[in-house]
C-alpha atoms as a PDB file:
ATOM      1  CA  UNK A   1      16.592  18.701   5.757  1.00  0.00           C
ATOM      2  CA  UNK A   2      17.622  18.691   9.212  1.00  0.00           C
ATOM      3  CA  UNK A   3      15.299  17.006  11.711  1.00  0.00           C
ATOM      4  CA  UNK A   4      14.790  16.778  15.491  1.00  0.00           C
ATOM      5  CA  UNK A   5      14.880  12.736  16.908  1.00  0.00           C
ATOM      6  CA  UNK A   6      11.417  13.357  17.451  1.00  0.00           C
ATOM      7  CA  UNK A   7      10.400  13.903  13.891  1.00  0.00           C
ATOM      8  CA  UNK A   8      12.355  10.941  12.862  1.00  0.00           C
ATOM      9  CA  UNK A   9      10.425   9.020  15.457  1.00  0.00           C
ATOM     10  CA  UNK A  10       7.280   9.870  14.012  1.00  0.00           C
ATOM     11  CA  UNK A  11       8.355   9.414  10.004  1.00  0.00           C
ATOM     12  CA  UNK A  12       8.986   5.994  11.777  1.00  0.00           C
ATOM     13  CA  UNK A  13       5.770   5.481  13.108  1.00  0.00           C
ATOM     14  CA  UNK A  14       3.911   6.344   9.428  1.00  0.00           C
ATOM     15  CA  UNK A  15       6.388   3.368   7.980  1.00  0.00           C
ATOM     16  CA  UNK A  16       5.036   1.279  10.708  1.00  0.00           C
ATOM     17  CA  UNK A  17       1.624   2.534   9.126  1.00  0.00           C
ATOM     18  CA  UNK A  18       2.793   1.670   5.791  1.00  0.00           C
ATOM     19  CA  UNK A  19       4.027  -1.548   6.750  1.00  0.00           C
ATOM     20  CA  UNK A  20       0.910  -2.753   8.423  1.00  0.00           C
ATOM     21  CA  UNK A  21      -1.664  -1.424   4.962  1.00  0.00           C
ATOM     22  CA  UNK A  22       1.150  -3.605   2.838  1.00  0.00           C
ATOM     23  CA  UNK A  23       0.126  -6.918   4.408  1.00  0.00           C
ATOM     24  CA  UNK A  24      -3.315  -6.078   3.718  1.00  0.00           C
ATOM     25  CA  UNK A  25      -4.441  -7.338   0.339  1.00  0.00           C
ATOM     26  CA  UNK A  26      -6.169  -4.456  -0.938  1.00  0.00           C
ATOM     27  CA  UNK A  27      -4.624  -1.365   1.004  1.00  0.00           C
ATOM     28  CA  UNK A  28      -1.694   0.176  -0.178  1.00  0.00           C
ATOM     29  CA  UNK A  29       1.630   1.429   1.667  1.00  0.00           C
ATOM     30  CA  UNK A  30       1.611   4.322  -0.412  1.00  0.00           C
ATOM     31  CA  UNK A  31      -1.790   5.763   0.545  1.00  0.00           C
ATOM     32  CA  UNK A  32      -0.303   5.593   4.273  1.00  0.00           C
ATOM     33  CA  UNK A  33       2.477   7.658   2.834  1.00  0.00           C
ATOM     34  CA  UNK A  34       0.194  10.093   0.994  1.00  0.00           C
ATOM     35  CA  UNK A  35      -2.147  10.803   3.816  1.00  0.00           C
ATOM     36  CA  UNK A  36       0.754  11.337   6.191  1.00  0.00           C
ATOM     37  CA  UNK A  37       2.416  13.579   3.949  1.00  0.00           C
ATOM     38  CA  UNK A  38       5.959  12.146   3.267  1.00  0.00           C
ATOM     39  CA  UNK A  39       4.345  10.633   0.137  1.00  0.00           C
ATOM     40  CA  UNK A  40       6.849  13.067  -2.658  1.00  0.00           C
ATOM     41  CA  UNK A  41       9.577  13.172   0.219  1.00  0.00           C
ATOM     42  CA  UNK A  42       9.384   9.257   0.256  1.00  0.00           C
ATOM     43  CA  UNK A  43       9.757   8.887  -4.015  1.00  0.00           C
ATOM     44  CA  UNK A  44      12.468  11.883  -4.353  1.00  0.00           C
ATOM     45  CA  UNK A  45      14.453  10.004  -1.982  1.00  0.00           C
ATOM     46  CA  UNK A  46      14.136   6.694  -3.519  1.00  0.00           C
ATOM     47  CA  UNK A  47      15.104   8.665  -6.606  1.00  0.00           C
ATOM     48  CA  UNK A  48      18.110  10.001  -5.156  1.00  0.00           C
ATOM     49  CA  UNK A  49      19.706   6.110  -5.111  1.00  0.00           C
ATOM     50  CA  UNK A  50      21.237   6.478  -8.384  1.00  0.00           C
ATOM     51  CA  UNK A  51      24.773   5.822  -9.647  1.00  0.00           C
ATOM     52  CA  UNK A  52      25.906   9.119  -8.785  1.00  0.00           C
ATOM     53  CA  UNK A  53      25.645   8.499  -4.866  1.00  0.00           C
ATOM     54  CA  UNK A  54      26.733   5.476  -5.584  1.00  0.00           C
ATOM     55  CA  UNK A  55      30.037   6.718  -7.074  1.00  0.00           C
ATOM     56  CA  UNK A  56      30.070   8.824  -3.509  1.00  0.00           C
ATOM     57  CA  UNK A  57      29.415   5.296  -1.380  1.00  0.00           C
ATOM     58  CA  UNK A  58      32.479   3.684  -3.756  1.00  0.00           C
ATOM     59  CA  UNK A  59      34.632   6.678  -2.594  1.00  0.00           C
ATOM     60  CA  UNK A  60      34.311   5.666   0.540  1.00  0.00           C
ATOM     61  CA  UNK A  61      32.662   9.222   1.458  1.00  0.00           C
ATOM     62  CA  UNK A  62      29.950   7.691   3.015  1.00  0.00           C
ATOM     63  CA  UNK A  63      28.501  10.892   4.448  1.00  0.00           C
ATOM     64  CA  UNK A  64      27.976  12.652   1.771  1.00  0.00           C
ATOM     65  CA  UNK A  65      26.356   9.245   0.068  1.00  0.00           C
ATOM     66  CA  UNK A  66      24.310   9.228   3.687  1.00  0.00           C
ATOM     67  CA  UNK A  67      23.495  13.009   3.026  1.00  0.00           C
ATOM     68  CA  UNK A  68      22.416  12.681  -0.824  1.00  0.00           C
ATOM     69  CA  UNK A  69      20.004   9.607  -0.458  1.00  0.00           C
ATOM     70  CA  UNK A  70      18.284  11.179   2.606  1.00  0.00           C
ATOM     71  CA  UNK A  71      19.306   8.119   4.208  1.00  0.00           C
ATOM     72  CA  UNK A  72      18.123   8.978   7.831  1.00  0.00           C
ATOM     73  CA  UNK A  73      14.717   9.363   6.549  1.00  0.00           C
ATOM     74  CA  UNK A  74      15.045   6.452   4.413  1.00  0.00           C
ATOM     75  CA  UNK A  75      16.011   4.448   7.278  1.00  0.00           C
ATOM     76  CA  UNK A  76      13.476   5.854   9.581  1.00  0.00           C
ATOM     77  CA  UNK A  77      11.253   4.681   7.388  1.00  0.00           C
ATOM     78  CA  UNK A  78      12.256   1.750   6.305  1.00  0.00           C
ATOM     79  CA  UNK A  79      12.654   0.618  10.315  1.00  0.00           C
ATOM     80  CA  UNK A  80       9.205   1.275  10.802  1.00  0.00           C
ATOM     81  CA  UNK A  81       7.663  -0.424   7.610  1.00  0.00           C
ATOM     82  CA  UNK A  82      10.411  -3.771   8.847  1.00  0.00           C
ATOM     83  CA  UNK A  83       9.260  -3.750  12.551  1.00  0.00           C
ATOM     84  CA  UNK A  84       5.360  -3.558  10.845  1.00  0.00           C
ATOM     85  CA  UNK A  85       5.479  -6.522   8.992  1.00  0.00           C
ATOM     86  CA  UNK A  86       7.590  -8.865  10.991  1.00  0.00           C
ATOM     87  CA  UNK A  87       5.269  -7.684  13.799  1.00  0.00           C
ATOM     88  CA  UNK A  88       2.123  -7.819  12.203  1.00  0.00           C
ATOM     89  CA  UNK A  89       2.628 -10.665   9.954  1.00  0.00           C
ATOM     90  CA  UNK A  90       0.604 -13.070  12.073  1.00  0.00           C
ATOM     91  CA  UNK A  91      -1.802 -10.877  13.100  1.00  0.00           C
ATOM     92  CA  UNK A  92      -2.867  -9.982   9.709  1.00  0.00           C
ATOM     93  CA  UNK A  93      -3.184 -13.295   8.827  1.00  0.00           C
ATOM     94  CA  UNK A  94      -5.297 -14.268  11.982  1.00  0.00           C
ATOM     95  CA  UNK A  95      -7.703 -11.246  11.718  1.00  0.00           C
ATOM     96  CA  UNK A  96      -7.924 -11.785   7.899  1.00  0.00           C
ATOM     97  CA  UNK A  97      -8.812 -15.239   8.477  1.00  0.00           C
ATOM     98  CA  UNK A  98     -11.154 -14.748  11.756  1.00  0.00           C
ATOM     99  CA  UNK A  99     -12.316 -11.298  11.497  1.00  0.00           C
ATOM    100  CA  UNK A 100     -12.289 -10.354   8.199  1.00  0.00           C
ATOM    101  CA  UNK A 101     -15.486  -7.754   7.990  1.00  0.00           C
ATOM    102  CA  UNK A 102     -14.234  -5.725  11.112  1.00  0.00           C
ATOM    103  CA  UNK A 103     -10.525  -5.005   9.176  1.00  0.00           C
ATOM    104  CA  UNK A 104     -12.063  -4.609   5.883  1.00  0.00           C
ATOM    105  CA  UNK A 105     -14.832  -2.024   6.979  1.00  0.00           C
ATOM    106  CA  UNK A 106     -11.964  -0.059   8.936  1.00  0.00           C
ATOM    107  CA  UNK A 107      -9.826   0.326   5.562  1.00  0.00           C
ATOM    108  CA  UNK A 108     -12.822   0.946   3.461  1.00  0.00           C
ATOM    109  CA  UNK A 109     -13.380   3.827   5.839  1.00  0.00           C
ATOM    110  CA  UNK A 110      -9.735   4.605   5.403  1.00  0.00           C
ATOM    111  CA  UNK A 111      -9.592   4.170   1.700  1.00  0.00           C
ATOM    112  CA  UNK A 112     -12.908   6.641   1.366  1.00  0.00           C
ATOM    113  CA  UNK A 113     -11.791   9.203   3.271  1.00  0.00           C
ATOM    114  CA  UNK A 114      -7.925   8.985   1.563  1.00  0.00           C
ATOM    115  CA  UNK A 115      -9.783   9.380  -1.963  1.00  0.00           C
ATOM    116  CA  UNK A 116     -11.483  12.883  -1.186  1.00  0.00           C
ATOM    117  CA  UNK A 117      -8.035  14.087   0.518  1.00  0.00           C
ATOM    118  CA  UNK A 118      -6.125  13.208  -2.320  1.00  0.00           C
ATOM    119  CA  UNK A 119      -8.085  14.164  -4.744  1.00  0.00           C
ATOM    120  CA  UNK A 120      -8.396  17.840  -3.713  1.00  0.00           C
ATOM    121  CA  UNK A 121      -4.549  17.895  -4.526  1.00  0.00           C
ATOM    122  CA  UNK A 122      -6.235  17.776  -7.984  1.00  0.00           C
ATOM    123  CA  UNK A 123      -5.412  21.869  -9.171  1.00  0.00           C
ATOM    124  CA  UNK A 124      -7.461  22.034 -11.747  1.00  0.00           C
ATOM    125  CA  UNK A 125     -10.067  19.423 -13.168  1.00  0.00           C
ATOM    126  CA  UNK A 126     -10.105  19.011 -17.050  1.00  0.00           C
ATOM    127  CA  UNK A 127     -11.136  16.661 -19.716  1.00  0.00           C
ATOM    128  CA  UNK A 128      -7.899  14.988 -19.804  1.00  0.00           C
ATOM    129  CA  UNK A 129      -7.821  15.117 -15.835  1.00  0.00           C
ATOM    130  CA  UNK A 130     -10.768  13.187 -15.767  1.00  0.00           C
ATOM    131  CA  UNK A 131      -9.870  10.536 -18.378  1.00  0.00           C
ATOM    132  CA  UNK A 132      -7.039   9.686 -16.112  1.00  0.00           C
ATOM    133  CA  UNK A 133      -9.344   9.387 -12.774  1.00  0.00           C
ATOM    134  CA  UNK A 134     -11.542   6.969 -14.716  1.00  0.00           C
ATOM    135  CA  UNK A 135      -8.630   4.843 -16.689  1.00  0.00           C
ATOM    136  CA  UNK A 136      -7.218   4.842 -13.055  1.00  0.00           C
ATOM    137  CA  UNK A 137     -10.544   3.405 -11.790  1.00  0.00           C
ATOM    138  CA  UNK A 138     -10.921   0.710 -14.527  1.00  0.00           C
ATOM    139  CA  UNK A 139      -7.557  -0.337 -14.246  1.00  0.00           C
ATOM    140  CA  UNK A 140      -7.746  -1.245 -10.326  1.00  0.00           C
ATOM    141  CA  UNK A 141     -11.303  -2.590 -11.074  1.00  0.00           C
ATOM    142  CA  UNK A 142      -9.699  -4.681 -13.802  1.00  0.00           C
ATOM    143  CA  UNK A 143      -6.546  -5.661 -11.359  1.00  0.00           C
ATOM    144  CA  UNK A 144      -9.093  -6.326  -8.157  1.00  0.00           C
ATOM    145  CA  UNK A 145     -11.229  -9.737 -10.634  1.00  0.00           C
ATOM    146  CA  UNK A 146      -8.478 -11.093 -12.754  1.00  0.00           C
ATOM    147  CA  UNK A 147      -7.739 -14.856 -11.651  1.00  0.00           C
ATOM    148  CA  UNK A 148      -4.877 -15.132 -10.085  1.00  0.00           C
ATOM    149  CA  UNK A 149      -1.427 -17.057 -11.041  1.00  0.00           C
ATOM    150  CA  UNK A 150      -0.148 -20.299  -9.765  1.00  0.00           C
ATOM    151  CA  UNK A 151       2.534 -20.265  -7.102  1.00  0.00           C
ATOM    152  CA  UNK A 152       6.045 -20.516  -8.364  1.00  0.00           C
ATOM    153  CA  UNK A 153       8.881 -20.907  -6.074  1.00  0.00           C
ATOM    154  CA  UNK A 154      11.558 -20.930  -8.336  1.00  0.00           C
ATOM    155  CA  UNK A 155      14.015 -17.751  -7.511  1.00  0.00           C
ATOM    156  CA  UNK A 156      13.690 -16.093 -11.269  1.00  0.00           C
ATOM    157  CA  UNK A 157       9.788 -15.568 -10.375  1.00  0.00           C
ATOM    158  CA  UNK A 158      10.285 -14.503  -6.165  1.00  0.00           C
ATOM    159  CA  UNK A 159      12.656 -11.703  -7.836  1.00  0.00           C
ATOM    160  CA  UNK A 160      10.211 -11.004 -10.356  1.00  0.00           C
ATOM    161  CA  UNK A 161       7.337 -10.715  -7.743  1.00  0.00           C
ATOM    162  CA  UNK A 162       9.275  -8.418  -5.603  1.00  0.00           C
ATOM    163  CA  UNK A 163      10.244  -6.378  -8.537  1.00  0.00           C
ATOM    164  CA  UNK A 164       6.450  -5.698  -9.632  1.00  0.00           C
ATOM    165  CA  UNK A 165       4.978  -5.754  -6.171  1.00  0.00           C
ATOM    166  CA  UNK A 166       7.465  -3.208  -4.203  1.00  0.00           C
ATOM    167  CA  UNK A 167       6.027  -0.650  -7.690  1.00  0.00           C
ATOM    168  CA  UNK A 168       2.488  -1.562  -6.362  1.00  0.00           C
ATOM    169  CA  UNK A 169       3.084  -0.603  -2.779  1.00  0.00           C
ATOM    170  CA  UNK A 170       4.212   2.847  -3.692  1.00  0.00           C
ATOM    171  CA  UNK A 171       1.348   3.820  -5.653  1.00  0.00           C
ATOM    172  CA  UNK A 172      -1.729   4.860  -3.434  1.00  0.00           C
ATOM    173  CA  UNK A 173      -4.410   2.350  -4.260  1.00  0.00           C
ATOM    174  CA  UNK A 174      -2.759  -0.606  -5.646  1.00  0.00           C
ATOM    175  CA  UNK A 175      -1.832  -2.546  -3.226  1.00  0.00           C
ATOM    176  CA  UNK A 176       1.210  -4.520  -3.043  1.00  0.00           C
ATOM    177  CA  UNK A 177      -0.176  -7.733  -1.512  1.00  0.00           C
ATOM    178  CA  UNK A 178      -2.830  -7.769  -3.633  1.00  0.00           C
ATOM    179  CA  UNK A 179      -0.733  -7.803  -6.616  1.00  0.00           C
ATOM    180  CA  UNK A 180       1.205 -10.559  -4.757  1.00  0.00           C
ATOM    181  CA  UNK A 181      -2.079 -12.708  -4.495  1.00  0.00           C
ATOM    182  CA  UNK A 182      -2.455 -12.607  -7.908  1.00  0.00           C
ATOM    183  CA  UNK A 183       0.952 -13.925  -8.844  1.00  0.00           C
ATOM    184  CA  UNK A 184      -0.372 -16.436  -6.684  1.00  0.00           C
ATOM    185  CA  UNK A 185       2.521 -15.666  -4.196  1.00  0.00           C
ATOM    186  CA  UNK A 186       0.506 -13.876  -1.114  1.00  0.00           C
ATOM    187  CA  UNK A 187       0.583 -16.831   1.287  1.00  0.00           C
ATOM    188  CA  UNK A 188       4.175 -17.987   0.265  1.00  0.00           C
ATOM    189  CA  UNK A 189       5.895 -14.692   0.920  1.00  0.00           C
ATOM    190  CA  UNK A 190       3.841 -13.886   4.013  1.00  0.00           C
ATOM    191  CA  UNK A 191       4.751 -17.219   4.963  1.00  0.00           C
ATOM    192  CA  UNK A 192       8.719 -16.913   4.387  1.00  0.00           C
ATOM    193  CA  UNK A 193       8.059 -13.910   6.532  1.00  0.00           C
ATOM    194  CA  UNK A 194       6.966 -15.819   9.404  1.00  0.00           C
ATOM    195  CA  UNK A 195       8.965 -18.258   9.378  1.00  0.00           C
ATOM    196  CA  UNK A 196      12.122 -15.991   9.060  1.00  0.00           C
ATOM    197  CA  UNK A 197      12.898 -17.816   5.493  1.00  0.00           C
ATOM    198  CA  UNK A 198      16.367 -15.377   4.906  1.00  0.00           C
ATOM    199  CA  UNK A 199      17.169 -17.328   1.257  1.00  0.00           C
ATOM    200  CA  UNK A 200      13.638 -16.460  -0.134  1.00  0.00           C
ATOM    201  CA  UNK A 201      13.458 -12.526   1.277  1.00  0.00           C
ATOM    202  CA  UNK A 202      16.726 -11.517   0.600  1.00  0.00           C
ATOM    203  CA  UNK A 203      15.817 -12.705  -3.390  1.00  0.00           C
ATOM    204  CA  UNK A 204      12.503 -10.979  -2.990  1.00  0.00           C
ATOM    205  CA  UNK A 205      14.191  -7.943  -1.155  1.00  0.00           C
ATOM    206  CA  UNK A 206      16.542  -7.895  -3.724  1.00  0.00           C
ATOM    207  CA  UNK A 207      13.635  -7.777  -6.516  1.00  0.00           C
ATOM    208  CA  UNK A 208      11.771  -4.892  -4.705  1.00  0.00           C
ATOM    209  CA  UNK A 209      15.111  -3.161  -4.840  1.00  0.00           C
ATOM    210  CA  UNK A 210      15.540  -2.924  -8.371  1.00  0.00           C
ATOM    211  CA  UNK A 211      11.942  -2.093  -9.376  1.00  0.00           C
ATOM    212  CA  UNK A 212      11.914   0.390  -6.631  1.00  0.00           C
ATOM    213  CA  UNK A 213      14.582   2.399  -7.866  1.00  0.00           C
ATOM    214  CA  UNK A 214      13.655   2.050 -11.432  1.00  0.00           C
ATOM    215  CA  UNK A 215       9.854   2.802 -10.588  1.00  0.00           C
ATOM    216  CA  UNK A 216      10.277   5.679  -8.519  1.00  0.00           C
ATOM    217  CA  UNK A 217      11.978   7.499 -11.259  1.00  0.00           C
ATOM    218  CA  UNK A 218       9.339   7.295 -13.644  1.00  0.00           C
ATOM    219  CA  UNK A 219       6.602   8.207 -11.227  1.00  0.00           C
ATOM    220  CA  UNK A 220       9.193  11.413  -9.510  1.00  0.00           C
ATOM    221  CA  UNK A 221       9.134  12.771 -13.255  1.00  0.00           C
ATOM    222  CA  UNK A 222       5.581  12.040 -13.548  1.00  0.00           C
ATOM    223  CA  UNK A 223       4.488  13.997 -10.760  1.00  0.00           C
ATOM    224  CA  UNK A 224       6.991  17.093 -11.745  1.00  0.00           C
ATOM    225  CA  UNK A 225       5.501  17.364 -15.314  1.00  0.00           C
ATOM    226  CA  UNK A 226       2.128  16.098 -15.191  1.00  0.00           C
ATOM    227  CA  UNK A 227       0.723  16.382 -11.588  1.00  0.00           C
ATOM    228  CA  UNK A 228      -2.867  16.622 -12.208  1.00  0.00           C
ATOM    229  CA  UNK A 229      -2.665  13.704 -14.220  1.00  0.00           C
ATOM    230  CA  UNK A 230      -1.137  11.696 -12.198  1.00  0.00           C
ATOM    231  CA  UNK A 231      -2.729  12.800  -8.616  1.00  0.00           C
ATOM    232  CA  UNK A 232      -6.371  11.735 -11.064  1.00  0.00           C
ATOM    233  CA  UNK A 233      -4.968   8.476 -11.457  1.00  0.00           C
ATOM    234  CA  UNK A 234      -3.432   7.264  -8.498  1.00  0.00           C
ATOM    235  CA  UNK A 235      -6.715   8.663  -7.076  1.00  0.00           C
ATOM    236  CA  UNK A 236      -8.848   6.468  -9.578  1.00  0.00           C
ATOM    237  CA  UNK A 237      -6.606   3.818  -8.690  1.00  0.00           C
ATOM    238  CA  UNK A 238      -8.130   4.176  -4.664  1.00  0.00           C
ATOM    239  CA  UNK A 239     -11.710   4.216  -6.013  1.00  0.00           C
ATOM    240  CA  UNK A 240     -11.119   1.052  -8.252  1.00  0.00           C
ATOM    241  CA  UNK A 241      -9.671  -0.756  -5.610  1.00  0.00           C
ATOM    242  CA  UNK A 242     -12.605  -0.160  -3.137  1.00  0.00           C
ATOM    243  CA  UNK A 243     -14.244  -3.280  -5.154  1.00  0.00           C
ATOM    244  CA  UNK A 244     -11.575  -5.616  -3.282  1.00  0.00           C
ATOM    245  CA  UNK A 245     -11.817  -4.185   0.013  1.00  0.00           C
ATOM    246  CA  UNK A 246     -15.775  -4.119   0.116  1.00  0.00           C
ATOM    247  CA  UNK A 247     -16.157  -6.020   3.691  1.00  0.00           C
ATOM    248  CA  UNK A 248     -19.405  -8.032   3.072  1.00  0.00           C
ATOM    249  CA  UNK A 249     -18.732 -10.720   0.348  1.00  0.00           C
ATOM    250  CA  UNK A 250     -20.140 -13.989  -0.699  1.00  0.00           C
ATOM    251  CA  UNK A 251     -18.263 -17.012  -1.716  1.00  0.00           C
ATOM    252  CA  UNK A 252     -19.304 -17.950  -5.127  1.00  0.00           C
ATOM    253  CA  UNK A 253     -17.493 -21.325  -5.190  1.00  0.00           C
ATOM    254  CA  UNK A 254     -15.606 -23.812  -3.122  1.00  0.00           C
ATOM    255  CA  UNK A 255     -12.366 -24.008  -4.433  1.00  0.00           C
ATOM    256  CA  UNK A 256      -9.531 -24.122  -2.341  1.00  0.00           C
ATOM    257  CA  UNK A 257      -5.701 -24.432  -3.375  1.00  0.00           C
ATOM    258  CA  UNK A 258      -2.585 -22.976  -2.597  1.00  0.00           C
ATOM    259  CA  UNK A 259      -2.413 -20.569  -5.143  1.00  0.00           C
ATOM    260  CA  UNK A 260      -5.071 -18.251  -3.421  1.00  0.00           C
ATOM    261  CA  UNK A 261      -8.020 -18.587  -5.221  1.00  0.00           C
ATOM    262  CA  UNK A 262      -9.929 -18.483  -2.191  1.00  0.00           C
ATOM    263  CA  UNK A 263      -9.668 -15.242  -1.650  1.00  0.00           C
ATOM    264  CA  UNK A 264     -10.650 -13.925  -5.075  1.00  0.00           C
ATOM    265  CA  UNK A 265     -13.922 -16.162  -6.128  1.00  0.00           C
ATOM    266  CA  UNK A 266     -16.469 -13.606  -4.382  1.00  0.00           C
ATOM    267  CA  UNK A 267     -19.001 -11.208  -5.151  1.00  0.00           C
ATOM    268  CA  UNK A 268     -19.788  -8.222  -3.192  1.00  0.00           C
ATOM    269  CA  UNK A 269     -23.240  -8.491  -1.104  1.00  0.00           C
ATOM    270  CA  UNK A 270     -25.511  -5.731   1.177  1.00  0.00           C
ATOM    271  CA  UNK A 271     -24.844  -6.036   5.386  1.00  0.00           C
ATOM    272  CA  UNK A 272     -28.429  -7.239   5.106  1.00  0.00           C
ATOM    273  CA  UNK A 273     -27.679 -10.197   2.294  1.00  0.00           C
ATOM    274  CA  UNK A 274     -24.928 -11.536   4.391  1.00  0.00           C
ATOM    275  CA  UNK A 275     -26.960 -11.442   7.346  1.00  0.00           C
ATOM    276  CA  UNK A 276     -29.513 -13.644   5.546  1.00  0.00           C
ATOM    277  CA  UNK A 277     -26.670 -15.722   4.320  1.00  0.00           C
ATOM    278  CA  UNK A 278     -25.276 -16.413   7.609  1.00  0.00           C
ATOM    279  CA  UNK A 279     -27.803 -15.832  10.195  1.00  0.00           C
ATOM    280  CA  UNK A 280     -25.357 -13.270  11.862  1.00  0.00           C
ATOM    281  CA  UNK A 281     -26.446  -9.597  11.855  1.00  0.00           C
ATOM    282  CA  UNK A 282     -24.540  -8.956  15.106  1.00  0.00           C
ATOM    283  CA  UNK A 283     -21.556  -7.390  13.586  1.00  0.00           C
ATOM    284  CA  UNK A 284     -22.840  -4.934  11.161  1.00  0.00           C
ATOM    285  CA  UNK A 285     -22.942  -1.888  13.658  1.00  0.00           C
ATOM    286  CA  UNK A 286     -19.150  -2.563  14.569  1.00  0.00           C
ATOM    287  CA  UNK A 287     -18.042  -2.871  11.063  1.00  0.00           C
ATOM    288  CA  UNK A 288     -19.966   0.665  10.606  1.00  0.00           C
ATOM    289  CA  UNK A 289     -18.671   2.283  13.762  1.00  0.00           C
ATOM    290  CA  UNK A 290     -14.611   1.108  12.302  1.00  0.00           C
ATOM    291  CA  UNK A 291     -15.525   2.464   8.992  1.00  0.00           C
ATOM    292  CA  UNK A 292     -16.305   5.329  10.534  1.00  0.00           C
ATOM    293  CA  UNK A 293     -12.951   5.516  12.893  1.00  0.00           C
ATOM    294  CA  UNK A 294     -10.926   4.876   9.511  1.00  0.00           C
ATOM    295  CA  UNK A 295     -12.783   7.506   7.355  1.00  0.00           C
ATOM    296  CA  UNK A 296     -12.284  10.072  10.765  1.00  0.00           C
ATOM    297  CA  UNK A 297      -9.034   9.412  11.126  1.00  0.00           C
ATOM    298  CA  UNK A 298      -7.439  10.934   8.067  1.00  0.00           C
ATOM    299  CA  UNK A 299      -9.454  14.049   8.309  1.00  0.00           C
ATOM    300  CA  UNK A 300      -8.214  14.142  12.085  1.00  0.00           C
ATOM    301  CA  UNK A 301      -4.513  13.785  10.878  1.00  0.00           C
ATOM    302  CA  UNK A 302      -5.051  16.512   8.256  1.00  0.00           C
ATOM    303  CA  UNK A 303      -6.869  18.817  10.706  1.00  0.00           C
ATOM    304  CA  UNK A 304      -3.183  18.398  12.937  1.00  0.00           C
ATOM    305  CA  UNK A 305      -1.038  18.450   9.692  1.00  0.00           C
ATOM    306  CA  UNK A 306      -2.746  21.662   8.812  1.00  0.00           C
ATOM    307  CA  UNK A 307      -2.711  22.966  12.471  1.00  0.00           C
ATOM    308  CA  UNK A 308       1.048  22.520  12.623  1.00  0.00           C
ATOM    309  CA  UNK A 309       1.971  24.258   9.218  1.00  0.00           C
ATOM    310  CA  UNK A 310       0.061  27.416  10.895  1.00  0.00           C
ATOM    311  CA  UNK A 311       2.229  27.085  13.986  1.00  0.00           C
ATOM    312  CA  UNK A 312       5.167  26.862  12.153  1.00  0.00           C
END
């Protein structure tokens, strides 16, 4: 598909999108990708990596390795998602930290408003159709109140965690952070990341590789031969994960250890109940007001996406 510099500019701003949702515990890369539409573009292409263009790159015919991966896209968005995190790294972490209501109520609005757009991909709704929204649901539910692991540094378990959490940040609604956290290796990777660790990401990287390629093959077939199915579950997988990203919470112990617990051991509580808790009820119309701003701003993006495809 032949593109304009400009187009490629933009595919890079959505991975900058994607990157920034990925170091959110709780929003997922992939939404970003499915509400900007590059979403089937982005898994075909991952798909494409296999050992045939890699008997092309072995060749030495590099272009036609370049031209069968989709590599300019690939690396378009791959720029964007790197400059994200390395960018945003420390931000995240501050406004996580200091402001955590204000993010969370934007990408609940977000999340909300990525839910009804995906799910009117849905063609038809059936029985089985609805089975897989709701075993979608229950399963991110389920994923969003487990306990989470212990830390492990050792390099077998950073590949491992790469591995299972690059799968996660592909699939709209499971986020890959969060799956990080509870591996218990959240704060250690986004750590390496800060600190510019090379030894621990390029194991990681090297992880997210391999279950990239091998994920993304499974999930390209699965939307060719079962797409209702699968657009019901990766869109109960968005609903289910709205438990985690809930902005108001309460701290129902006082643990605190390095392997995250912290972040899990709450319960969900009304504006009004945290209010009470806290004595602060100042920052309940902002939180609204960025819910609102995230919910607006996919329909806004559709509404352009839509406009275009007439123009074109």
């Amino acid at each position: 598909m032949k593109r304009t510099l400009k187009e490629y500019l933009l595919i890079t701003l959505k991975g900058i999108g994607m990157g920034a949702a990925d170091v959110v515990p709780g929003v997922s890369g992939g939404t970003i990708a499915f509400i900007t539409g590059i979403y089937k573009e982005l898994i075909d292409s991952i798909k494409s990596i296999n050992i045939s263009a890699l008997k092309l790159l072995l060749k030495g015919d590099i272009k036609l390795f370049w031209k069968a991966i989709n590599g300019t896209f690939l690396l378009s968005i791959i720029t964007g998602i790197g400059i994200s995190i390395f960018s945003l790294a420390k931000i995240m972490k501050y406004l996580l930290e200091n402001q955590p209501i204000l993010i969370w109520s934007f990408f609940f609005g977000l999340i909300v408003a990525s839910i009804l757009y995906i799910a009117k991909e849905i063609k038809k709704w059936k029985v089985g159709t609805i089975i897989s929204l709701l075993l979608g649901m229950i399963t991110a539910y389920w994923i969003t109140v487990i306990s989470p692991a212990e830390a492990n540094a050792t390099n077998w378990y950073i590949l491992l965690s790469g591995s299972i959490a690059i799968c996660a940040m592909i699939l709209p609604g499971i986020s890959g952070s969060f799956i990080l956290v509870l591996l218990g290796m959240y704060k250690f990777i986004l750590g390496a990341v800060s600190d510019l660790n090379i030894s621990i990401l390029a194991i990681f990287l090297f992880g997210a590789l391999i279950g990239i390629i091998a994920f993304s093959n499974l999930l390209s077939w699965l939307l060719k031969k079962y797409y209702d199915l699968t657009i019901a579950l990766l869109t109960g997988f968005m609903a289910g994960s709205l438990n985690k990203v809930w902005p108001w919470k309460e701290a129902i112990n006082n643990i605190s250890s390095q392997n995250e617990l912290s972040l899990l051991m709450e319960k969900n509580i009304l504006p009004s109940r945290y209010a009470e808790i806290t004595g602060n009820d100042s920052m309940w119309l902002l939180a609204i007001i960025l819910a609102v701003f995230g919910f607006s701003i996919i329909f806004i993006a559709e509404r352009h996406i839509k406009k275009k495809q007439v123009n074109n």
